[in-house]
Protein backbone atom coordinates (compact mmCIF):
# COMPACT_ATOMS: atom_id res chain seq x y z
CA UNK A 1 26.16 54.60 -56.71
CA UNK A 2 29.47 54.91 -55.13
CA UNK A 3 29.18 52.42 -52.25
CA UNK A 4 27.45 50.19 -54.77
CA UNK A 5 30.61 50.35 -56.60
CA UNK A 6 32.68 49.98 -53.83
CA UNK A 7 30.45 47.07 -52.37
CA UNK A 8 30.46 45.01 -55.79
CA UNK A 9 34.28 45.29 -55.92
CA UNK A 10 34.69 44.05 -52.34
CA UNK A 11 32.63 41.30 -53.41
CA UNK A 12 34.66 40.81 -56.15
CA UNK A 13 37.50 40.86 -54.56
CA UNK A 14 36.82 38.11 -51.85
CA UNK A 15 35.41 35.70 -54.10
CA UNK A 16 38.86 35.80 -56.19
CA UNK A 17 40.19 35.60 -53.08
CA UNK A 18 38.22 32.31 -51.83
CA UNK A 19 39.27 30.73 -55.32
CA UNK A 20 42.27 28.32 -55.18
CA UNK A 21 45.19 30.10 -56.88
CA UNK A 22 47.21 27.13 -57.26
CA UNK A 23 48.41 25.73 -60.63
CA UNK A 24 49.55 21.83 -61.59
CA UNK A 25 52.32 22.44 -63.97
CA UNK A 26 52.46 19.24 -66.42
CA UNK A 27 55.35 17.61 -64.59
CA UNK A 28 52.81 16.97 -61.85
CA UNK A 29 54.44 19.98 -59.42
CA UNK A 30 51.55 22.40 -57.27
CA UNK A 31 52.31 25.63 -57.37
CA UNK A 32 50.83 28.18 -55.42
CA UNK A 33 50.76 30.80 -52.66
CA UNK A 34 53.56 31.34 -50.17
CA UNK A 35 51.37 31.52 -47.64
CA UNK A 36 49.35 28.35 -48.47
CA UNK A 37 52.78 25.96 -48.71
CA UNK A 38 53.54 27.28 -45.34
CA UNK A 39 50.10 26.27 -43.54
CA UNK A 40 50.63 23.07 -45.33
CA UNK A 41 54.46 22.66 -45.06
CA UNK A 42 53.38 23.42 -41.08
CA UNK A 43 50.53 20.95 -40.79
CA UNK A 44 52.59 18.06 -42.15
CA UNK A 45 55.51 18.43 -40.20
CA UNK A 46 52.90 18.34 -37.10
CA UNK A 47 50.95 15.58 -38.61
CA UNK A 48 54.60 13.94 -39.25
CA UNK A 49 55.44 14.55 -35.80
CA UNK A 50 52.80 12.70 -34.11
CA UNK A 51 52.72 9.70 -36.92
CA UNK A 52 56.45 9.87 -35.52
CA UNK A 53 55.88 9.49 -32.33
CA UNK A 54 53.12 6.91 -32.53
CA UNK A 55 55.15 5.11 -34.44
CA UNK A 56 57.58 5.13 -31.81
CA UNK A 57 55.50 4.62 -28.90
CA UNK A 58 53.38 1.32 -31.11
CA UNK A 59 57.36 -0.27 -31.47
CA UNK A 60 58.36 0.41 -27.93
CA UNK A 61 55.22 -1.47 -26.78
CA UNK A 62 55.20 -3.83 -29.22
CA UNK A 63 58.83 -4.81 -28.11
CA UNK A 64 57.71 -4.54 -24.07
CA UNK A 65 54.90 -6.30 -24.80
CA UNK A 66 57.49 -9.25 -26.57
CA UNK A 67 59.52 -9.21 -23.49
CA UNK A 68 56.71 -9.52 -21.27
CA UNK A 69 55.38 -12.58 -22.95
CA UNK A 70 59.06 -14.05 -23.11
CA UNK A 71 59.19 -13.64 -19.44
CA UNK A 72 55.62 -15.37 -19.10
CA UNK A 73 56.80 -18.25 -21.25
CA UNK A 74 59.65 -18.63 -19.55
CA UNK A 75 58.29 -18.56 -15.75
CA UNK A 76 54.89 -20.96 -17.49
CA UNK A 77 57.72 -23.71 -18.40
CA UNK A 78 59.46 -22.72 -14.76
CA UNK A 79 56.64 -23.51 -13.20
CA UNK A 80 55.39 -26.55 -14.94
CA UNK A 81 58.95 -28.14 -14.42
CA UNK A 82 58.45 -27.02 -10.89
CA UNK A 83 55.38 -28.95 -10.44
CA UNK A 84 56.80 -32.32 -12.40
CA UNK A 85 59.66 -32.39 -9.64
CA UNK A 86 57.34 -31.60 -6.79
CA UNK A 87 55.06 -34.23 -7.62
CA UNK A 88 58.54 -36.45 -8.34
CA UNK A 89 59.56 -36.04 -4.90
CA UNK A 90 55.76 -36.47 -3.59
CA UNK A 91 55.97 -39.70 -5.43
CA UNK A 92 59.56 -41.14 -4.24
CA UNK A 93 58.83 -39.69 -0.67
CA UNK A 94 55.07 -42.02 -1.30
CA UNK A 95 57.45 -45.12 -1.75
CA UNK A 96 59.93 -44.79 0.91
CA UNK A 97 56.74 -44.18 3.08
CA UNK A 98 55.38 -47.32 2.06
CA UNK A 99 58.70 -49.29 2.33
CA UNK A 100 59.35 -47.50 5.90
CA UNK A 101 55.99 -49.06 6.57
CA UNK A 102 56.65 -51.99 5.74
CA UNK A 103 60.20 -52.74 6.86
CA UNK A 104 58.33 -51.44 10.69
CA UNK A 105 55.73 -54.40 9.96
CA UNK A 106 58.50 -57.23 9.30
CA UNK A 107 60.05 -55.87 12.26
CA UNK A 108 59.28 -57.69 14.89
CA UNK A 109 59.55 -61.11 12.74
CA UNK A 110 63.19 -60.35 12.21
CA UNK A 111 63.81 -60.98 15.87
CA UNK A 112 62.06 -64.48 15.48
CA UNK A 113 64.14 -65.18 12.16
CA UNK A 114 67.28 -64.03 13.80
CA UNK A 115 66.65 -66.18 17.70
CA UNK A 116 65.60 -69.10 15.69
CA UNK A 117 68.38 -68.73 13.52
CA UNK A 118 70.65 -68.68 16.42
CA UNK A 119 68.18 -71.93 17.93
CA UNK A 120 69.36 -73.81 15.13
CA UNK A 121 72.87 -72.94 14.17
CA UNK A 122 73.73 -73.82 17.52
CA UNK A 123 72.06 -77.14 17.59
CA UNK A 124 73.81 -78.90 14.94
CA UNK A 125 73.55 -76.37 12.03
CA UNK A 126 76.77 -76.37 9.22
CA UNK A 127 79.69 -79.22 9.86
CA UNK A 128 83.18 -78.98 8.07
CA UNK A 129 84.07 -81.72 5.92
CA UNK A 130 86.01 -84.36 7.90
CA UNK A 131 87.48 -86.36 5.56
């Protein structure tokens, strides 16, 4: 009968024990065991701590992340005005090509031009007024 005793009150005593002791006073404040607050009070500061830190991490990524596409902006419009003056200067270096070309093709007409120039300036070409 004894160690039924003793059994019933060890049962007894760990179900009170599983129970929540804590009490919601009607200003809305939890009260309850020391022990309890300080498992919480320990868990949130570690949950706090790593919202904290991912917090920081997400904003120091975000802001990389900013920069980086700032940077890819900028060297996009770099290289787009880079490839509007390369094909400028393909074009202009396109025309003097063709006006090289043909400025060689007149070139051996200008030698007619000029000998018959000479031909017929010399023969009788501009007189001075003589009156």
């Amino acid at each position: 009968m004894r160690y039924a005793l003793v059994a019933l009150m060890l049962l007894l005593t760990h179900s009170l024990c599983a129970q929540s002791k804590w009490v919601m006073t009607p200003d809305s404040m939890a009260h309850g065991p020391a022990n309890d607050v300080f498992k919480w009070a320990t868990y949130r500061a570690v949950v706090n701590e790593q919202s904290r830190e991912k917090t920081i991490s997400y904003y120091l990524l975000r802001s990389e992340l900013t920069r980086q596409e700032c940077r890819a902006d900028a060297l996009d419009s770099a290289l787009a005005s880079h490839k509007e003056v390369a094909f400028e200067a393909e074009n202009k270096a396109k025309f003097w090509k063709e006006k090289y070309e043909k400025c060689q093709s007149r070139r051996p007409l200008r030698g007619l031009y000029f000998v018959a120039g000479l031909l017929l300036g010399a023969g009788g070409g501009y007189k001075a007024n003589e009156d």
